[in-house]
Protein backbone atom coordinates (compact mmCIF):
# COMPACT_ATOMS: atom_id res chain seq x y z
CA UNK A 1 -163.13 -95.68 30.33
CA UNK A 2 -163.53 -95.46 34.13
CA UNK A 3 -160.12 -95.89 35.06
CA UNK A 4 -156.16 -96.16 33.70
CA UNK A 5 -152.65 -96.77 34.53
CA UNK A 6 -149.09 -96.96 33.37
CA UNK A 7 -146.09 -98.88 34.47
CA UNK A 8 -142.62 -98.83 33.34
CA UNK A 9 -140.12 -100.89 34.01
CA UNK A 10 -136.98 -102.26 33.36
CA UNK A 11 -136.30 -105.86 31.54
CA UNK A 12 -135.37 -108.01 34.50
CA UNK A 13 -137.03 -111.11 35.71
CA UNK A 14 -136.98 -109.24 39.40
CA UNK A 15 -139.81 -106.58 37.71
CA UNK A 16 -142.19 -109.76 36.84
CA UNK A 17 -143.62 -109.79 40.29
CA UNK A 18 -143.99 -105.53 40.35
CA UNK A 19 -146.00 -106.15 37.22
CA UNK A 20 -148.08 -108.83 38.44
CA UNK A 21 -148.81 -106.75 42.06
CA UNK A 22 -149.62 -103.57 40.21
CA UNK A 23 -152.43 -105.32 38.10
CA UNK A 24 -153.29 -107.06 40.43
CA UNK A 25 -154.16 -103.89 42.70
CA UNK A 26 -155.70 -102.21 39.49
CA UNK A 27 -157.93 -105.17 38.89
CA UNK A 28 -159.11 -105.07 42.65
CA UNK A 29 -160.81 -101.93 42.41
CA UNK A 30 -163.91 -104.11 40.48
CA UNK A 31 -163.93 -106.56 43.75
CA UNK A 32 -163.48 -109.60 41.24
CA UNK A 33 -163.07 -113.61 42.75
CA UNK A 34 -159.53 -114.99 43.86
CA UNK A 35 -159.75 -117.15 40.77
CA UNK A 36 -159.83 -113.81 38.66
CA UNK A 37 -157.23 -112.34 40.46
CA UNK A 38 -154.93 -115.26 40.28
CA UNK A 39 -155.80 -115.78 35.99
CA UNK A 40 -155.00 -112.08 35.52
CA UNK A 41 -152.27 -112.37 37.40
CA UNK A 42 -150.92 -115.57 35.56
CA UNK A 43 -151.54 -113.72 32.09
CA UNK A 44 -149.46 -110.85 33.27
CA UNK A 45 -146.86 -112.84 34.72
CA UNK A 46 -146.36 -114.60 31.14
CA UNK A 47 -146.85 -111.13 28.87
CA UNK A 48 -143.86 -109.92 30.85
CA UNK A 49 -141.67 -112.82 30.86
CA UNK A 50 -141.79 -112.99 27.61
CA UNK A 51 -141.37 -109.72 26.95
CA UNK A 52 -137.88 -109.91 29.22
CA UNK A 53 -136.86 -113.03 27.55
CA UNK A 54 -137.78 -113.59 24.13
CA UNK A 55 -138.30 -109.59 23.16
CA UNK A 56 -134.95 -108.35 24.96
CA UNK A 57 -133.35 -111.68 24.98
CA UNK A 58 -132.73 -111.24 29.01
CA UNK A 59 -131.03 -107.98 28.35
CA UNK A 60 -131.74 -105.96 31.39
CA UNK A 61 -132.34 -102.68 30.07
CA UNK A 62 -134.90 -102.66 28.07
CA UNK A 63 -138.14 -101.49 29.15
CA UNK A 64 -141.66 -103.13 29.13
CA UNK A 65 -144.75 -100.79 29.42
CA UNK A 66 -147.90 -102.45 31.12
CA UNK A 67 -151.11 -100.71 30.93
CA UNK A 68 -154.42 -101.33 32.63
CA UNK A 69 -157.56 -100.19 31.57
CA UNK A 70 -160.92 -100.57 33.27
CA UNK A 71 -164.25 -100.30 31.57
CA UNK A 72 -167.52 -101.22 33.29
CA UNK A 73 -166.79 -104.76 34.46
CA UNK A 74 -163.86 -104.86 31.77
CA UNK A 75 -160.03 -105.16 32.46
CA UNK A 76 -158.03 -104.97 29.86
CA UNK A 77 -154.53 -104.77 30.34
CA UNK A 78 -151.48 -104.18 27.42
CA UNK A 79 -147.75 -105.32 27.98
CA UNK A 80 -145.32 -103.86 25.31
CA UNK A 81 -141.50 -104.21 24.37
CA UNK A 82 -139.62 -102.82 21.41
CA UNK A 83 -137.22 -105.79 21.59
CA UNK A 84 -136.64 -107.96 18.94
CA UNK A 85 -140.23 -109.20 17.46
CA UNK A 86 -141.70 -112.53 16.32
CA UNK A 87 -141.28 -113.37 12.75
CA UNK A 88 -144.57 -115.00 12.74
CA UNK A 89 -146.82 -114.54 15.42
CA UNK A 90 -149.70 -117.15 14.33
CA UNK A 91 -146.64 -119.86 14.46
CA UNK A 92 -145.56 -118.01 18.04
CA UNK A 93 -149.22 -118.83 19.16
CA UNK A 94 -149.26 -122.51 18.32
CA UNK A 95 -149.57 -124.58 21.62
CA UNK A 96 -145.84 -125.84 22.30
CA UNK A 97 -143.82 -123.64 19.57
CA UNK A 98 -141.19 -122.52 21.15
CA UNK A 99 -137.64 -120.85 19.45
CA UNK A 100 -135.68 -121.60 22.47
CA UNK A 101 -135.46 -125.43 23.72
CA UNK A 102 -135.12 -124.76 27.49
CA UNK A 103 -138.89 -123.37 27.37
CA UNK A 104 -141.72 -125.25 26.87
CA UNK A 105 -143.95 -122.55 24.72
CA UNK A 106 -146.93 -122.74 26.43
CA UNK A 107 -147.14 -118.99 27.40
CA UNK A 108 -149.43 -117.34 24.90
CA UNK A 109 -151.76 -120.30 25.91
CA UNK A 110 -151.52 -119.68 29.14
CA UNK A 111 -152.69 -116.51 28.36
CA UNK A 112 -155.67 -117.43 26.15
CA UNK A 113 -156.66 -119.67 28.80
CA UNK A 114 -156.71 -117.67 32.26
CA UNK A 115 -158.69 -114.40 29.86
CA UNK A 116 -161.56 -113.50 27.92
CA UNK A 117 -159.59 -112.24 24.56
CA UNK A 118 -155.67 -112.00 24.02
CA UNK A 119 -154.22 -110.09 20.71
CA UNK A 120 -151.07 -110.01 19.74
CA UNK A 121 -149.00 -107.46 17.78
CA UNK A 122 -145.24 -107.76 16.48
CA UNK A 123 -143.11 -106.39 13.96
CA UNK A 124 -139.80 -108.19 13.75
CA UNK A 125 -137.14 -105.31 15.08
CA UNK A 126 -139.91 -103.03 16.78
CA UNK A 127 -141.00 -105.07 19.38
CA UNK A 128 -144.34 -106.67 20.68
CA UNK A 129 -147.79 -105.59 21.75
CA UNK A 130 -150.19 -108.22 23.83
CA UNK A 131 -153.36 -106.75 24.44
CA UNK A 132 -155.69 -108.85 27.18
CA UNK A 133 -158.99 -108.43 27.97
CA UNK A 134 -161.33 -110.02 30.76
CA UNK A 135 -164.29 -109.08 31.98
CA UNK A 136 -164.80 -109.74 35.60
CA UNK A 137 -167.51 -110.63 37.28
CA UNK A 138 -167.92 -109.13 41.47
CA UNK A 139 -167.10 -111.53 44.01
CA UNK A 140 -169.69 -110.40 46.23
CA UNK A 141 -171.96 -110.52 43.82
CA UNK A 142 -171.54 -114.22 43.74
């Protein structure tokens, strides 16, 4: 590992974007394209949210830990809650399945979409782990 940091923050929608930056920055380090920047960014963006709103159900005081990770040309980056779960996460990462009907549940395929490799991790009770991983190539290296 070349390179690691932590974040901790509180369960509001206002800590999305501090998330996203912080990556972001991290990520920048490896001198990847816009495009990169803006899919890692995306991924976070939706690892978070749904951290605030499905794993503390928009209670504010929970807290979400986001870790980056850089290995070579590697970023991987983990977002974690110890809200409330998902009862089934291969259901939770269907294309559309959503257990609240003002969202549309495309999240986790955001996610799958704008990286290389997304796991997920839940335990109903204890809370969530999404673990990302792309693997980014230099933008001045074409």
């Amino acid at each position: 590992m070349d390179n690691r940091f932590r974040l901790e923050i509180l369960s509001r929608p206002e800590n999305v974007g501090l998330a996203r930056v912080t990556v972001s920055a991290f990520a920048a380090q490896l001198d990847p394209t816009v495009e990169e920047l803006e899919e890692v960014k995306g991924a976070v963006s939706e690892a978070v949210s749904n951290a605030i709103v499905h794993g503390y159900q928009g209670r504010p005081d929970g807290v979400v830990v986001v870790e980056g990770f850089l290995d070579g040309d590697l970023l991987e980056v983990h977002v974690e809650d110890r809200g409330k779960g998902i009862e089934d996460v291969a259901r939770a990462l269907e294309p559309e399945y959503t257990t609240d009907p003002q969202r549309l549940g495309l999240g986790f395929n955001f996610m799958r979409f704008w990286m290389d490799e997304v796991e997920v991790e839940s335990r109903p009770g204890e809370g969530t782990r999404v673990v990302m991983r792309k693997k980014l190539r230099s933008a001045s290296k074409g």
